[in-house]
N, C-alpha and C. Protein backbone atom coordinates (compact mmCIF):
# COMPACT_ATOMS: atom_id res chain seq x y z
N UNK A 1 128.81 93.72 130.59
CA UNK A 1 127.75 94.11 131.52
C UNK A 1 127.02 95.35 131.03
N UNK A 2 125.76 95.50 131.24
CA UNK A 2 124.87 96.87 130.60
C UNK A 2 125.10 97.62 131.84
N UNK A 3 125.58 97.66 132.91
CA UNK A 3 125.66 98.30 134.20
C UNK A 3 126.83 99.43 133.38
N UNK A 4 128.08 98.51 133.15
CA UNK A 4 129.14 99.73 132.21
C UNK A 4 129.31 100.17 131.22
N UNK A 5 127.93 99.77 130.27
CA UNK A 5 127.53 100.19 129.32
C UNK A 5 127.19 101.90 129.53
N UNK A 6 126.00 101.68 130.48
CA UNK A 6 125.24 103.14 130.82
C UNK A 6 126.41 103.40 131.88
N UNK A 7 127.47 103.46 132.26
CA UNK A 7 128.10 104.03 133.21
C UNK A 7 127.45 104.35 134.48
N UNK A 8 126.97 103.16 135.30
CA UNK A 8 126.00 102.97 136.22
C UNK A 8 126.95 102.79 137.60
N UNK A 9 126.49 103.99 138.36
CA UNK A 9 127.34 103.99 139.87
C UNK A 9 126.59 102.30 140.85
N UNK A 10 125.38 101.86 140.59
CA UNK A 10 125.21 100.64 141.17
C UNK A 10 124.11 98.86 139.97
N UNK A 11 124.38 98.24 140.23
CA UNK A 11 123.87 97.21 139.58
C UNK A 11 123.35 96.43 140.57
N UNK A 12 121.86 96.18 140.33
CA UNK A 12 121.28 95.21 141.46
C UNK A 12 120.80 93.80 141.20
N UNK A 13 121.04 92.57 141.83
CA UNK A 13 120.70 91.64 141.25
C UNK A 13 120.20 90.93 142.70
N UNK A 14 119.17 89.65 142.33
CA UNK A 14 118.53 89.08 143.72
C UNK A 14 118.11 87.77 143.29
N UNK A 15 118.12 87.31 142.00
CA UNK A 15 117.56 85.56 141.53
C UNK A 15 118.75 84.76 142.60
N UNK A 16 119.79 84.83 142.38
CA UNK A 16 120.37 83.74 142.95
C UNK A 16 120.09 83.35 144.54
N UNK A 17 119.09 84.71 145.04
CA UNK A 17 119.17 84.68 146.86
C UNK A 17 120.15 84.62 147.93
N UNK A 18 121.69 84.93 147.04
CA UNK A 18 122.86 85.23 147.94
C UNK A 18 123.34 86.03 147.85
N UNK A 19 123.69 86.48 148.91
CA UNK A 19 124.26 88.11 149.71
C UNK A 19 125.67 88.23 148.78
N UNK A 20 125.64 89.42 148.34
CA UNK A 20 126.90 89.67 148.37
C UNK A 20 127.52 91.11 147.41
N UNK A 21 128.12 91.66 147.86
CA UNK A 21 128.59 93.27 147.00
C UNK A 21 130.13 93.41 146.96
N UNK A 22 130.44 93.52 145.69
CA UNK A 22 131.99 94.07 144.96
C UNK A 22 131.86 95.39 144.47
N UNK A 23 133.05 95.65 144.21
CA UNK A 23 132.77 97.08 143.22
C UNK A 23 133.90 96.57 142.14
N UNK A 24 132.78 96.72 140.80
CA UNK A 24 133.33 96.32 139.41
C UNK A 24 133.44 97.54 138.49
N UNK A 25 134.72 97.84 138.05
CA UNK A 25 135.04 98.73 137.04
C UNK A 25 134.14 100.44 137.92
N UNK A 26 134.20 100.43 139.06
CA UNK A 26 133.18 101.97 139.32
C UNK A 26 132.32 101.28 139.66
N UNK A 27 131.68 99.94 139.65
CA UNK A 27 130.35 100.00 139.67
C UNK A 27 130.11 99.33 141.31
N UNK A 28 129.07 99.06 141.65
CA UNK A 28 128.87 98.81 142.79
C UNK A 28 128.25 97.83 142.56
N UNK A 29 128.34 96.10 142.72
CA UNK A 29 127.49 95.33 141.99
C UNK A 29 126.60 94.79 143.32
N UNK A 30 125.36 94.68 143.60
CA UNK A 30 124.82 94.18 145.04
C UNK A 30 123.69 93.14 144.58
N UNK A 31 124.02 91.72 145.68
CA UNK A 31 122.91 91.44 145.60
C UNK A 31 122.42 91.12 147.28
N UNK A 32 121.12 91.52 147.57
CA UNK A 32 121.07 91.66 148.85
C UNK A 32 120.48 90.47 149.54
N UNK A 33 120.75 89.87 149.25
CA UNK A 33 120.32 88.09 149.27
C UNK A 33 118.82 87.64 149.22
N UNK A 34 118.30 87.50 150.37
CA UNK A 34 117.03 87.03 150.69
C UNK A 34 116.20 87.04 151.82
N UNK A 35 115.17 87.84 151.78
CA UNK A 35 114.06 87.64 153.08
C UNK A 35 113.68 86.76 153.64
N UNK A 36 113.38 85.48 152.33
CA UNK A 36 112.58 84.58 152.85
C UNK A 36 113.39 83.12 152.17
N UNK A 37 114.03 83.16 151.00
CA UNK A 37 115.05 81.97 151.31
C UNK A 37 116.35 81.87 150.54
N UNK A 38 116.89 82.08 151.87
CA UNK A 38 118.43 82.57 151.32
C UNK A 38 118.87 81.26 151.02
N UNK A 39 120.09 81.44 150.49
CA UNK A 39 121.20 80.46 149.34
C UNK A 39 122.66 81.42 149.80
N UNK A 40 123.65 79.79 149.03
CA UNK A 40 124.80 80.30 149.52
C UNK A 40 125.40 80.01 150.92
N UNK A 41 126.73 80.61 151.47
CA UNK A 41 126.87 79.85 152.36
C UNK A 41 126.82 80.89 153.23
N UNK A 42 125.80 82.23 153.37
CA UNK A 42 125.28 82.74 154.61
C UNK A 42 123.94 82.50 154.21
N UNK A 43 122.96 81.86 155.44
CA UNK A 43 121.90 81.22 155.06
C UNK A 43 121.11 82.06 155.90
N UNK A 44 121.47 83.21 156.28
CA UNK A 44 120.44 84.28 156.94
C UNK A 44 119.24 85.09 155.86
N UNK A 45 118.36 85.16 156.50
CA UNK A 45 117.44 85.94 155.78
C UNK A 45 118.02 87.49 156.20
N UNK A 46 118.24 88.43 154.90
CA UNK A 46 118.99 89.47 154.54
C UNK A 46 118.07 90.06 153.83
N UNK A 47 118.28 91.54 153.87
CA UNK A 47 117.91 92.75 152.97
C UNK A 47 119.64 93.58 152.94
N UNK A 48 119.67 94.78 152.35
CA UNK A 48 120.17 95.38 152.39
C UNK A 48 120.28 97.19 152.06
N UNK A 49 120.93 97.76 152.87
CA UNK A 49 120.21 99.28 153.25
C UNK A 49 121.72 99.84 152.26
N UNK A 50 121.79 101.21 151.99
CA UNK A 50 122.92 101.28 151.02
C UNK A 50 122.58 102.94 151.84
N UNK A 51 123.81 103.53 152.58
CA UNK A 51 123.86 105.08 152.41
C UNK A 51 125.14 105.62 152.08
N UNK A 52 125.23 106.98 152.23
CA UNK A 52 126.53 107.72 151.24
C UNK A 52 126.72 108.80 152.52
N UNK A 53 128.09 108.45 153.36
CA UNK A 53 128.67 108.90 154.21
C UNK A 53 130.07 109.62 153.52
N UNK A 54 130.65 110.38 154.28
CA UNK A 54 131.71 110.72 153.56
C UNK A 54 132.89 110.07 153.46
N UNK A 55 133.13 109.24 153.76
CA UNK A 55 133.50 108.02 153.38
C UNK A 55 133.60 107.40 152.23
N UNK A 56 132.21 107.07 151.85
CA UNK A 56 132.30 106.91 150.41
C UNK A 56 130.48 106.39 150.70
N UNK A 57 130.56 105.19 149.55
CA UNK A 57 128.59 104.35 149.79
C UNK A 57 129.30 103.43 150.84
N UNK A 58 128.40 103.52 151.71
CA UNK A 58 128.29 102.13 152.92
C UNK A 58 127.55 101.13 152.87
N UNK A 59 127.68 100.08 152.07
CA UNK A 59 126.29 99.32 152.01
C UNK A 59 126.11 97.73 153.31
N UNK A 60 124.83 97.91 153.98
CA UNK A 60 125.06 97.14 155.24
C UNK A 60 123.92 96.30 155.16
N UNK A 61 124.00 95.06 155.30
CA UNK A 61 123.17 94.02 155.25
C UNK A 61 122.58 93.53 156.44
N UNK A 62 121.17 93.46 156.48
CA UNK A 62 120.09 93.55 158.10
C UNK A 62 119.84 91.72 158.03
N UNK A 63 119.51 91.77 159.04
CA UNK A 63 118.93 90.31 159.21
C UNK A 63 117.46 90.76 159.10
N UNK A 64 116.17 89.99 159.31
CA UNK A 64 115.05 89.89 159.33
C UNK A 64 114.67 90.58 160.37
N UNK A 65 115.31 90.65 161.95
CA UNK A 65 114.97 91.39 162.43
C UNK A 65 115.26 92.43 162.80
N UNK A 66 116.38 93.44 161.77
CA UNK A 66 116.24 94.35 161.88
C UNK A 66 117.94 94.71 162.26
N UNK A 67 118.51 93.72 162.37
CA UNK A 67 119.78 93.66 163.17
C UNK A 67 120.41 93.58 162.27
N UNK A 68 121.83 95.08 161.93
CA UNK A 68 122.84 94.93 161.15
C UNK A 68 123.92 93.71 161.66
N UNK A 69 124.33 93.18 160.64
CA UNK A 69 125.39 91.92 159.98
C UNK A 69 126.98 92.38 159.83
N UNK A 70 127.21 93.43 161.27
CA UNK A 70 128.29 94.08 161.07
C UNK A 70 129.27 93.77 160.24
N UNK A 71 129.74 92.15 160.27
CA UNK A 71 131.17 91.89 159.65
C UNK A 71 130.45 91.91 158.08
N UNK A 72 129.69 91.99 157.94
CA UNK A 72 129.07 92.15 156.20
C UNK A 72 129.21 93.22 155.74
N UNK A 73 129.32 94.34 156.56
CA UNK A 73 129.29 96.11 155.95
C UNK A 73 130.33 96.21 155.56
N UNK A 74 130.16 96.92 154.47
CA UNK A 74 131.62 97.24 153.46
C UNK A 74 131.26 98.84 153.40
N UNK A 75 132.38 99.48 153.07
CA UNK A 75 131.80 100.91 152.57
C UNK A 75 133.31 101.49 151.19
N UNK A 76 132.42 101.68 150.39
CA UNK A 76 133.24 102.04 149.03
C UNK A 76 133.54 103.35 148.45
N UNK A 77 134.88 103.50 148.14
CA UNK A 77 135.34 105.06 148.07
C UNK A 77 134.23 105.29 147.02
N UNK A 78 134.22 106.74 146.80
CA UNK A 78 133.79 107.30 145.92
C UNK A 78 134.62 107.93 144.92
N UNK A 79 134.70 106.90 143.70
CA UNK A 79 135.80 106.98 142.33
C UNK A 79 135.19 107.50 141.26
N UNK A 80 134.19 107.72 141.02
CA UNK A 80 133.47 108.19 139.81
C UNK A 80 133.71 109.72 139.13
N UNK A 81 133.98 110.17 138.30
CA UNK A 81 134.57 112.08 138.15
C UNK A 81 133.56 111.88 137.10
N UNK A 82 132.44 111.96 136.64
CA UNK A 82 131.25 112.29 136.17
C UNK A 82 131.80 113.91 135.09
């Protein structure tokens, strides 16, 4: 991956139009599915908002109208020593 090449805290991807975020090697891999035509087997139209609580990154996926996808929010320690 060029994401752990450059030692990249996130990697974004969106061709396939399905939702979905891991964290690979440090990295945060997201893809925030689709506005207008999602794929996969959540078939909601999705964006996704990403903030940094102390916690760690929280990244939370909206529906179209605006409405967080609670059971979708993940939030990821913060492992990186830069």
């Amino acid at each position: 991956y060029r994401a752990r090449e450059l030692n990249a805290d996130f990697a974004f991807f969106g061709h396939p139009h399905e939702l979905g975020v891991d964290m690979l090697d440090d990295t945060i891999i997201l893809n925030p599915g689709s506005i207008s035509l999602p794929r996969g087997r959540i078939r909601v139209k999705t964006y996704a908002l990403i903030d940094s609580t102390p916690e760690g990154i929280q990244v939370r996926f909206m529906d179209r109208d605006d409405n967080e996808l609670t059971d979708l929010t993940q939030t990821f320690p913060l492992t990186k020593h830069n």
